[in-house]
Protein backbone atom coordinates (compact mmCIF):
# COMPACT_ATOMS: atom_id res chain seq x y z
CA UNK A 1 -3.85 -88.15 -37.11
CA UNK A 2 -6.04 -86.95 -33.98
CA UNK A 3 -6.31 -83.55 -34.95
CA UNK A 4 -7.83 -84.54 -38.30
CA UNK A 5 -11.49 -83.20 -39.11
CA UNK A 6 -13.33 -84.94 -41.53
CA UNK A 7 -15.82 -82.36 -43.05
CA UNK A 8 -19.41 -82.38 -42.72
CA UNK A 9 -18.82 -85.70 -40.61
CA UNK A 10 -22.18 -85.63 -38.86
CA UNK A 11 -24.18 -84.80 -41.89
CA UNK A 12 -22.99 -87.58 -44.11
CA UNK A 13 -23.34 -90.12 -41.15
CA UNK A 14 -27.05 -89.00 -41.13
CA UNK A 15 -27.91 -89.31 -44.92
CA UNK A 16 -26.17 -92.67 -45.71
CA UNK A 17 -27.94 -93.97 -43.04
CA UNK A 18 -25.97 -97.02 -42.84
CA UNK A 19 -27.28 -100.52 -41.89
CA UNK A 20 -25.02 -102.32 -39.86
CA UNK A 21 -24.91 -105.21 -42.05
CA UNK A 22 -24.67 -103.10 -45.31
CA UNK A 23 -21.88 -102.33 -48.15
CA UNK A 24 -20.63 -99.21 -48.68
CA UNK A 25 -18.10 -97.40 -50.52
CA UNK A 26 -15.71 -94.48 -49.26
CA UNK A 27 -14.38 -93.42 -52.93
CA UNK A 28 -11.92 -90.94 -50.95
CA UNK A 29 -10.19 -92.29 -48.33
CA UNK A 30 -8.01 -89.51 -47.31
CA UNK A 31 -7.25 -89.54 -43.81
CA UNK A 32 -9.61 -92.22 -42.90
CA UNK A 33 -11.92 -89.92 -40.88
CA UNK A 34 -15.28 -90.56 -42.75
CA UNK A 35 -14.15 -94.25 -43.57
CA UNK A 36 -13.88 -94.38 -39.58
CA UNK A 37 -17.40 -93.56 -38.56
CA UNK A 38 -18.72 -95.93 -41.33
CA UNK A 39 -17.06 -98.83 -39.84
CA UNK A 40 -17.84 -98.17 -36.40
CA UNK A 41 -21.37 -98.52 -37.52
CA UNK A 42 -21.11 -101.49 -38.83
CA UNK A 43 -21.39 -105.25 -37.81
CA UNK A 44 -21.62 -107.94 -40.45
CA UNK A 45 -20.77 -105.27 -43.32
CA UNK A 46 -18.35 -104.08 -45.67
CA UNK A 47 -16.31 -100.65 -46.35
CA UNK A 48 -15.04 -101.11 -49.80
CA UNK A 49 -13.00 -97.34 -49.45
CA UNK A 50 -10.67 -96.29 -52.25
CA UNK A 51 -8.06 -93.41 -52.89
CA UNK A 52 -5.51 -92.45 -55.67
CA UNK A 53 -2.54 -91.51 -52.71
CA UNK A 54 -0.25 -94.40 -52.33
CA UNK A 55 0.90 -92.22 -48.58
CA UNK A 56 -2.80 -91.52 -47.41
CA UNK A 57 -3.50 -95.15 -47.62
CA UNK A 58 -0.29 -96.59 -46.15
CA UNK A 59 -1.86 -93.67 -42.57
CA UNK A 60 -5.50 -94.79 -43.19
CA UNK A 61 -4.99 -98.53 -42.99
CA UNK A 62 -2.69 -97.61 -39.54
CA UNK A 63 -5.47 -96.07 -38.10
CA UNK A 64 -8.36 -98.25 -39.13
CA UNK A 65 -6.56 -101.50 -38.19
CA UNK A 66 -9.15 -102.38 -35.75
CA UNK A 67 -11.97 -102.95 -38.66
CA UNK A 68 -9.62 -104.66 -40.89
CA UNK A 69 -12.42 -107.66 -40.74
CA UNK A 70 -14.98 -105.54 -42.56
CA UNK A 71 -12.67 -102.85 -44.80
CA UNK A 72 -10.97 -103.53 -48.32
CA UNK A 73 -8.40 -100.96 -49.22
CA UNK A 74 -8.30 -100.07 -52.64
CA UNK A 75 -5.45 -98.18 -54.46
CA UNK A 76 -7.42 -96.13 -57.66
CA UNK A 77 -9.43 -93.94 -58.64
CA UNK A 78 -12.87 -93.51 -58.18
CA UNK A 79 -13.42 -93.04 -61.18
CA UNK A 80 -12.77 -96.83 -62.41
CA UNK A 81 -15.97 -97.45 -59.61
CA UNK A 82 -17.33 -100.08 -61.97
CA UNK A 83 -14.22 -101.90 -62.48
CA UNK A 84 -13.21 -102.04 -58.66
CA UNK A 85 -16.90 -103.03 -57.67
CA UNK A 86 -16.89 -105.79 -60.53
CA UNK A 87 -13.38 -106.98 -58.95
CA UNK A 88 -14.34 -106.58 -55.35
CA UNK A 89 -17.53 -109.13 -56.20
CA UNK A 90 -20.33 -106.38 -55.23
CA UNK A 91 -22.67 -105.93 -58.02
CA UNK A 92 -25.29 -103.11 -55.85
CA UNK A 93 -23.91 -101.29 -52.55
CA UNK A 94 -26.31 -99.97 -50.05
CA UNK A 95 -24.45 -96.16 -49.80
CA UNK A 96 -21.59 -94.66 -51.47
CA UNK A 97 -19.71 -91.13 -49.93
CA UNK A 98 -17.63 -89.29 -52.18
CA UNK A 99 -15.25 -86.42 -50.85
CA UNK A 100 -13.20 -84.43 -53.66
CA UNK A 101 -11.16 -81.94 -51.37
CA UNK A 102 -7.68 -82.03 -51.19
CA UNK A 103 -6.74 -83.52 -48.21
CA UNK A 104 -5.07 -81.54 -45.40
CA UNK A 105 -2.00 -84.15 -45.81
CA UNK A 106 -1.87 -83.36 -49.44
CA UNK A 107 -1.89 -79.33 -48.82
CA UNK A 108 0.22 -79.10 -45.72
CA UNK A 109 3.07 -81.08 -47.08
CA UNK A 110 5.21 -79.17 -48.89
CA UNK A 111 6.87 -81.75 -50.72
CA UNK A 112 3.34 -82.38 -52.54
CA UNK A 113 3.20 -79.20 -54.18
CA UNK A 114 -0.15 -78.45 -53.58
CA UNK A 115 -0.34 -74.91 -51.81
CA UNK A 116 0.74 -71.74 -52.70
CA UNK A 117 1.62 -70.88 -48.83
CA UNK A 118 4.82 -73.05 -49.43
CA UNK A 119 7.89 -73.20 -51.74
CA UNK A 120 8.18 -77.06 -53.02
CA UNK A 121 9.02 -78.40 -56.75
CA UNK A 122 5.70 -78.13 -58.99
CA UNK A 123 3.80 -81.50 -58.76
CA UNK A 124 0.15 -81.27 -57.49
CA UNK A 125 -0.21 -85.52 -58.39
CA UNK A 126 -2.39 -87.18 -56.31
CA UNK A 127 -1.06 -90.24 -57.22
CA UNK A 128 2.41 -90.26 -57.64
CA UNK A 129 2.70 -92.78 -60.76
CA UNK A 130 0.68 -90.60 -62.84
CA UNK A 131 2.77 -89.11 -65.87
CA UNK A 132 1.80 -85.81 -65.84
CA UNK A 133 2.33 -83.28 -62.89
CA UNK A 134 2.11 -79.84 -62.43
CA UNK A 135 5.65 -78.90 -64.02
CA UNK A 136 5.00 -80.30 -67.40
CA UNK A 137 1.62 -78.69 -67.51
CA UNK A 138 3.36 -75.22 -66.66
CA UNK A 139 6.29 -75.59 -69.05
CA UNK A 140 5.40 -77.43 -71.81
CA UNK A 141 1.52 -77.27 -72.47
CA UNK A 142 0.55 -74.50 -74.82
CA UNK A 143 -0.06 -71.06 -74.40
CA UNK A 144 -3.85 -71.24 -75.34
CA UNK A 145 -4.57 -74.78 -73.39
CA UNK A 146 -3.06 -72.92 -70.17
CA UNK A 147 -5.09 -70.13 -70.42
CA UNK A 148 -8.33 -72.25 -71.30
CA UNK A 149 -7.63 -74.63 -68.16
CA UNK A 150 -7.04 -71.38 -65.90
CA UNK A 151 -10.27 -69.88 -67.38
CA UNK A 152 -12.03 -72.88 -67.63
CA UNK A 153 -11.28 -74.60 -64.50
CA UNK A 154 -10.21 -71.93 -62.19
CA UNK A 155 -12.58 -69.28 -62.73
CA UNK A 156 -9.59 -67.07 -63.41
CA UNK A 157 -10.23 -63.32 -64.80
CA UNK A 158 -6.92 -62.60 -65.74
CA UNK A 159 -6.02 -66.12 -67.75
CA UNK A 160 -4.97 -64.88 -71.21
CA UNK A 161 -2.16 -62.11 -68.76
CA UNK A 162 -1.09 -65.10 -66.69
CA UNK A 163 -1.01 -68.11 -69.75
CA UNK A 164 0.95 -65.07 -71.39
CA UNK A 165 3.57 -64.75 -68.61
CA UNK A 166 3.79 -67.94 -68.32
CA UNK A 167 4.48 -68.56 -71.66
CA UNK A 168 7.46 -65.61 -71.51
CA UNK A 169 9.30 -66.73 -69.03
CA UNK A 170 9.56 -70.27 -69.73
CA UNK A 171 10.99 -68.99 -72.71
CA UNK A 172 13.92 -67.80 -71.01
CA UNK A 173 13.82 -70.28 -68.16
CA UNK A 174 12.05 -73.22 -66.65
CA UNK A 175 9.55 -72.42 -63.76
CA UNK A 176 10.31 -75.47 -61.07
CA UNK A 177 8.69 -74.59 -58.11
CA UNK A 178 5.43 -73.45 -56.47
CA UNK A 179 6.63 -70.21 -55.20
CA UNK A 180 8.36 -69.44 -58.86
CA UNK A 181 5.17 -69.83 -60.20
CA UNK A 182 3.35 -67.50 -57.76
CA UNK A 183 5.51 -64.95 -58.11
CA UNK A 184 5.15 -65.18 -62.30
CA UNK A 185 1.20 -65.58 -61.74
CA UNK A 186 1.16 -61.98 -59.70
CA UNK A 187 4.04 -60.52 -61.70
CA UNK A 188 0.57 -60.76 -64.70
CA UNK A 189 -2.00 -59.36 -62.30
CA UNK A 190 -3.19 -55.88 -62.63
CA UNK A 191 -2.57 -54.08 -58.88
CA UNK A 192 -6.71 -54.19 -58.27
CA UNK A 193 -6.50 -58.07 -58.68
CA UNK A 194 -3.57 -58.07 -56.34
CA UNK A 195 -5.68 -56.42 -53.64
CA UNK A 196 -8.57 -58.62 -53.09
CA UNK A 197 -8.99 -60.67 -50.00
CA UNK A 198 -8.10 -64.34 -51.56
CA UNK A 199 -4.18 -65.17 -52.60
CA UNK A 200 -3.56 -64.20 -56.01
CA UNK A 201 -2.40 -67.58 -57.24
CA UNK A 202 -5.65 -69.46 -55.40
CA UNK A 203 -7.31 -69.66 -58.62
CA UNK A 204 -4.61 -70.72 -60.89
CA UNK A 205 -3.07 -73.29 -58.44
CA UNK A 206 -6.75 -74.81 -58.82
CA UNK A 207 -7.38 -75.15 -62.33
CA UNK A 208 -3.70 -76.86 -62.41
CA UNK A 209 -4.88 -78.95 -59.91
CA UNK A 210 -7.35 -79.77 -61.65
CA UNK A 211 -5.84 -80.32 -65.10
CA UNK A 212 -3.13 -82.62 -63.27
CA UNK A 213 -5.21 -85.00 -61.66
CA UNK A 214 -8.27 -85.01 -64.11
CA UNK A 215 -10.62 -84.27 -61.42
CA UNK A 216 -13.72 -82.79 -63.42
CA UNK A 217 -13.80 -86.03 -66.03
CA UNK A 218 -13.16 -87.95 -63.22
CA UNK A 219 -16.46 -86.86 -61.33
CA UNK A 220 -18.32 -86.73 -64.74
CA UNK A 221 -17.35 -90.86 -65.09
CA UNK A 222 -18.85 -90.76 -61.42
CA UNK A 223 -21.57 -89.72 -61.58
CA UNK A 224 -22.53 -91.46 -64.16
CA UNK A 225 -21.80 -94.86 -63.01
CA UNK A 226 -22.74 -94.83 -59.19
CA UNK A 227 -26.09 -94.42 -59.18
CA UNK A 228 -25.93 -97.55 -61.48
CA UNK A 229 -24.10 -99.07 -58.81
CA UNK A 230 -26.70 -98.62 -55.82
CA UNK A 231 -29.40 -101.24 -54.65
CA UNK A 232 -33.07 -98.94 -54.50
CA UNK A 233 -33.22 -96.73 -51.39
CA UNK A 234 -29.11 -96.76 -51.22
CA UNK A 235 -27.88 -93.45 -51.05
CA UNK A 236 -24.87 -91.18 -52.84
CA UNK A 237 -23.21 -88.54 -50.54
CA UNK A 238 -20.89 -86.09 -52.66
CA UNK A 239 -19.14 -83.25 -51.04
CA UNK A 240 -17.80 -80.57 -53.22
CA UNK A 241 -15.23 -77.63 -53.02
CA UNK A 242 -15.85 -75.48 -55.51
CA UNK A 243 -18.27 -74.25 -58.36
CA UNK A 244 -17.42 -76.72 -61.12
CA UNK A 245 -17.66 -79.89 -58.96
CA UNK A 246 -20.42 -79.05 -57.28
CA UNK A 247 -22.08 -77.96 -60.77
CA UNK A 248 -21.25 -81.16 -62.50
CA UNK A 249 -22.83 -83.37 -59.00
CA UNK A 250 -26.05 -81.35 -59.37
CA UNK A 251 -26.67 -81.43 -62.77
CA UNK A 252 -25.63 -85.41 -62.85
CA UNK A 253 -28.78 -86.04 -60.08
CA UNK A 254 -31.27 -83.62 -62.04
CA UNK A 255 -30.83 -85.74 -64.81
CA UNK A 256 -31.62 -88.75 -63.54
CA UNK A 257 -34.23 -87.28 -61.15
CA UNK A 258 -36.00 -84.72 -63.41
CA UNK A 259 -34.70 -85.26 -67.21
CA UNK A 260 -38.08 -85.58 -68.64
CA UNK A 261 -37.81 -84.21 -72.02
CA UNK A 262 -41.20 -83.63 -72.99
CA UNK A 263 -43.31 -80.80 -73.35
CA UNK A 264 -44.93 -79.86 -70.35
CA UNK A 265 -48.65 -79.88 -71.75
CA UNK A 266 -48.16 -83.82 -72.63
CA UNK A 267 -50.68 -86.24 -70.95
CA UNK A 268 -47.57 -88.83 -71.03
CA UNK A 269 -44.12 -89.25 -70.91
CA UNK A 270 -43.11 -90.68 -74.15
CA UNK A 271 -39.17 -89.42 -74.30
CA UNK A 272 -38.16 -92.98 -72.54
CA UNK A 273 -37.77 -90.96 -69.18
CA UNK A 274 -36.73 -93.00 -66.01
CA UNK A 275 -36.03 -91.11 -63.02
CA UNK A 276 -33.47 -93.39 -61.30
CA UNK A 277 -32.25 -90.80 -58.32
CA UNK A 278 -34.47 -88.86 -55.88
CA UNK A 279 -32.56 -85.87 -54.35
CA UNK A 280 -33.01 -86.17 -50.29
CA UNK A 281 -32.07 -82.76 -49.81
CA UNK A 282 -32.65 -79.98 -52.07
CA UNK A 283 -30.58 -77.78 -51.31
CA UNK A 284 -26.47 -78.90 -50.75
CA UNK A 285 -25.35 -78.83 -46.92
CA UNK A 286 -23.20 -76.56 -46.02
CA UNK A 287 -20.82 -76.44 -42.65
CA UNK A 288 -22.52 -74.68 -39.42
CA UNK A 289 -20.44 -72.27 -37.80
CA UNK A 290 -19.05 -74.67 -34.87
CA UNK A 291 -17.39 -76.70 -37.67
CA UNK A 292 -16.44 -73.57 -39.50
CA UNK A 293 -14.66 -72.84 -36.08
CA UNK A 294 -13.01 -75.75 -35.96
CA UNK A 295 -12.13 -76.48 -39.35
CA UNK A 296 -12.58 -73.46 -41.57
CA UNK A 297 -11.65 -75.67 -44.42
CA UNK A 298 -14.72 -76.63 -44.47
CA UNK A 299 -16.02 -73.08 -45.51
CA UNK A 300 -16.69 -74.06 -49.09
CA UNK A 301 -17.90 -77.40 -49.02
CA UNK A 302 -21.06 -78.60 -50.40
CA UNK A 303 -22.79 -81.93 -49.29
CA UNK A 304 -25.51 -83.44 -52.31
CA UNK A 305 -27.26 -86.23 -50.99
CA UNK A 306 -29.60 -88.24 -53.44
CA UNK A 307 -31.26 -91.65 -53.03
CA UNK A 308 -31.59 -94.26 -55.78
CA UNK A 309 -35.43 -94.99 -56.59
């Protein structure tokens, strides 16, 4: 648990700039480490901190037994916010941080299913009561809905090759584990693909990822009901690990900063506009290189911080 290193730690302390007597919401517990330096900043308030993995709770609540006075542990997804706020008895919360990484846990288990650096049976669930997992997606979805979600969600060049491989050799046997379906994913590659610097099956282990745990709808349902949730001045820290998350954050706060729909040359706004989010950085916040030392998981993420007007 020591060695753990929640990313951009530092930087979200700084922008939810918590009151000690606030409420706030951790909507990915994880390891605890972010969930930590909220509650040792607070007094008379709350940490209302939520996550979908049954395992990184059970470690989280171990470690952050000494606040148990001011935390709630909730098991769900952030993407019910609403619901768990409405049952928690907290109508407006004074900050909210939202991480969407995978947690190191989650990829350096093998068990999980996650990585593509280890042989394990294909799951990729963050919660492990969900119905579908990574194995069903791989050999029973479609053809075409494979190679959209690989395309889609992963960025991949080569979906339709891959989707197609994938869709040949399930025909002739099923593909069970993580390192089965690495070697079919470069068995589809041309040799150029083969030769770049990032693992071959990086982008396809994403999108399934993805597609398993229904992250992007997920953030979408976010994003549209936290700002909602925030009392005025309260603030919304998302972190993001790649280009579709961090996409979907960014657009979610222009539109409720900046979604003015009339023409510029208008004396006044008469679309209905009401900006109800005021970005406090305009640019997303990116690791600096003694973090990237330390943790160079923390290459690709992406802090938004906006404030609720």
């Amino acid at each position: 648990m020591s060695g753990h290193i929640p990313v951009l730690l530092d930087e979200c302390i700084k922008y939810l700039n918590i009151r000690p007597d606030g409420v706030y919401v951790d909507g990915t517990l994880g390891m605890g480490g972010h969930s930590e330096a909220i509650l040792q900043r607070l007094t008379t308030g709350r940490l209302i901190a939520i996550d979908r993995d049954a395992e990184a709770i059970r470690r989280a609540r171990e470690r952050l037994a000494p606040y148990a006075d001011r935390l709630t542990i909730v098991h769900g997804n952030f993407r019910d916010l609403d619901a768990i706020l409405d049952e928690q008895g907290e109508r407006l919360v004074d900050g909210m941080l939202f991480d969407l990484g995978v947690s190191s846990p989650q990829l350096d288990e093998a068990d999980r299913g996650f990585s593509y650096m280890s042989d394990a049976p294909l799951d990729m669930r963050m919660d492990s009561s969900d119905n579908i997992d990574a194995w069903f997606i791989v050999n029973r979805w479609p053809q075409e809905k494979i190679e959209r979600i690989l395309r889609d969600y992963g960025e991949e060049r080569c979906a339709a090759r891959i989707a197609a491989r994938i869709a040949a050799v399930r025909a002739e046997r099923e593909i069970r584990t993580t390192f089965e379906l690495v070697e079919v994913i470069k068995s589809a590659m041309p040799a150029a693909a083969l030769r770049e610097k990032q693992h071959p099956a990086k982008r396809s282990f994403q999108a399934i990822r993805i597609a398993v745990n229904d992250e992007l709808n997920a953030v979408h349902a976010l994003m549209d009901s936290a700002p909602d949730r925030l009392k005025t001045g309260g603030r919304l820290c998302v972190i993001s690990f790649h280009s579709l998350e961090d996409r979907t954050v960014k657009h979610a706060i222009h539109a409720r900063e900046a979604g003015c729909t009339c023409a510029r040359e208008a004396p006044v706004c008469t679309c209905g506009f009401v900006q109800t989010l005021r970005s406090v950085t305009r640019k997303p916040i990116t690791a600096g290189g003694e973090e990237l030392e330390l943790n160079p998981r923390s290459r690709s993420a992406k802090l938004r911080v906006a404030a609720r007007v």
